[in-house]
Protein backbone atom coordinates (compact mmCIF):
# COMPACT_ATOMS: atom_id res chain seq x y z
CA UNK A 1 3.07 -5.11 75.83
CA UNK A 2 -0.74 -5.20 76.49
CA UNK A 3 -0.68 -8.81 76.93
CA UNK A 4 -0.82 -8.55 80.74
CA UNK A 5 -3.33 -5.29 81.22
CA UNK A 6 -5.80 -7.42 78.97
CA UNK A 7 -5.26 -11.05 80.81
CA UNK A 8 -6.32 -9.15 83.57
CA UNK A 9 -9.45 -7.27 82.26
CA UNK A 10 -10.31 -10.92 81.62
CA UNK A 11 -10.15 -12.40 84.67
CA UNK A 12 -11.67 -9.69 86.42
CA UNK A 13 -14.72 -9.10 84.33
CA UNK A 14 -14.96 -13.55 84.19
CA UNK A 15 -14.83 -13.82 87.86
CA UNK A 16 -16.98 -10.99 88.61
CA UNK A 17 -19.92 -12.23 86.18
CA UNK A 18 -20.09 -8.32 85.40
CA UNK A 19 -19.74 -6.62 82.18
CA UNK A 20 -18.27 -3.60 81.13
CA UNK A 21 -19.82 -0.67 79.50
CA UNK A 22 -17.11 1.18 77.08
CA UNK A 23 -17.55 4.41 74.94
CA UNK A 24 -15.02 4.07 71.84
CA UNK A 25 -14.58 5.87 68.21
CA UNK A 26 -15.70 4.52 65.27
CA UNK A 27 -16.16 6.02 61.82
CA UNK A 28 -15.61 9.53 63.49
CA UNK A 29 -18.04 9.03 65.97
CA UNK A 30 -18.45 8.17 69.74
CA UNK A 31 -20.06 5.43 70.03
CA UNK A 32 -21.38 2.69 73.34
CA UNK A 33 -20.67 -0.76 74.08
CA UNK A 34 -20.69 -3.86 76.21
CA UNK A 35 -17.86 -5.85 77.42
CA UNK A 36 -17.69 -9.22 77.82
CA UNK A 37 -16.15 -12.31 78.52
CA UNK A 38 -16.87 -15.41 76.26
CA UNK A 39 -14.54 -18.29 76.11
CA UNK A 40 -11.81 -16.52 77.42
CA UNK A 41 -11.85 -13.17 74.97
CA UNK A 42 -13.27 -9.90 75.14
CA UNK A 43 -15.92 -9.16 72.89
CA UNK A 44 -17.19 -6.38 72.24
CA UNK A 45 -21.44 -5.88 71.82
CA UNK A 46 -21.59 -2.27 70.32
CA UNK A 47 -25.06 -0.66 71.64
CA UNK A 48 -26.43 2.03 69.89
CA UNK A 49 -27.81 6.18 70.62
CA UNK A 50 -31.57 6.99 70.24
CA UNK A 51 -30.94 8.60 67.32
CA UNK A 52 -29.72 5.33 65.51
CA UNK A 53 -32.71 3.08 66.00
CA UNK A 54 -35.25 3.22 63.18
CA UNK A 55 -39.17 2.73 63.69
CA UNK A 56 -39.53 -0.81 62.25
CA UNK A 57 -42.80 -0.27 61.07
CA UNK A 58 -40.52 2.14 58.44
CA UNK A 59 -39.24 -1.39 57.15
CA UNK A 60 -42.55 -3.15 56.27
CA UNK A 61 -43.58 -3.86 52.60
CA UNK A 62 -46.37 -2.42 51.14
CA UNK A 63 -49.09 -4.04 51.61
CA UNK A 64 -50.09 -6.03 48.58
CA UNK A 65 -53.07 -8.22 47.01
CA UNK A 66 -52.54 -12.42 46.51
CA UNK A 67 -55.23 -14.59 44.81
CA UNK A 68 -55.73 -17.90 45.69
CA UNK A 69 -54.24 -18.71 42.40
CA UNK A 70 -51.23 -16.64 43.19
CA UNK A 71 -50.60 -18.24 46.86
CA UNK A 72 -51.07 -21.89 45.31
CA UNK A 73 -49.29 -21.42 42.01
CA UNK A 74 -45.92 -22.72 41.46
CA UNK A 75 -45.48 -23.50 45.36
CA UNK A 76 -48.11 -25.96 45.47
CA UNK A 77 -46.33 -28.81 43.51
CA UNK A 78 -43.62 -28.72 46.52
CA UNK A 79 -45.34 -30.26 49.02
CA UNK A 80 -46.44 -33.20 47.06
C-alpha cells in the first residue's frame, strides 16, 4: 500500500540531489534526521539535539606514565 508514496519520495529526493530533514519518535523521544537516497533506498542519518553531544575531552584516558622499558617491552620483538 505504501509501495507507490515511497517510489516516489525516491525519485523525487534522487532527481532533486536534495535531502530531506525528518523529525520521528524513537525510544519515547522526538528525535531529527536526514533523508537520503543511496542506491535506490531511503536511508535514514539520525542527527542529534545539543543536549546529546558529549564534550570529547570527557572521553580521554587519564593521563599515564610509560618507561622506555614499558613502550619497548613485549612489542619490540614484532617488528623484527
Amino acid at each position: 500500500m505504501a509501495a507507490k508514496p515511497y517510489r516516489l519520495l525516491v525519485q523525487a529526493l534522487g532527481r532533486s540531489s536534495k535531502v530531506a530533514i525528518a523529525k520521528y519518535a524513537w525510544s519515547g523521544r522526538e528525535r531529527l534526521g536526514v533523508l537520503r537516497v543511496k542506491d535506490d533506498v531511503i536511508v535514514l542519518h539520525a542527527m542529534r539535539w545539543p543536549d546529546e553531544i558529549r564534550d570529547p575531552t570527557e572521553l580521554l584516558p587519564e593521563p599515564v606514565e610509560l618507561t622506555e622499558d614499558e613502550i619497548d617491552g613485549p612489542m619490540a620483538s614484532w617488528t623484527a
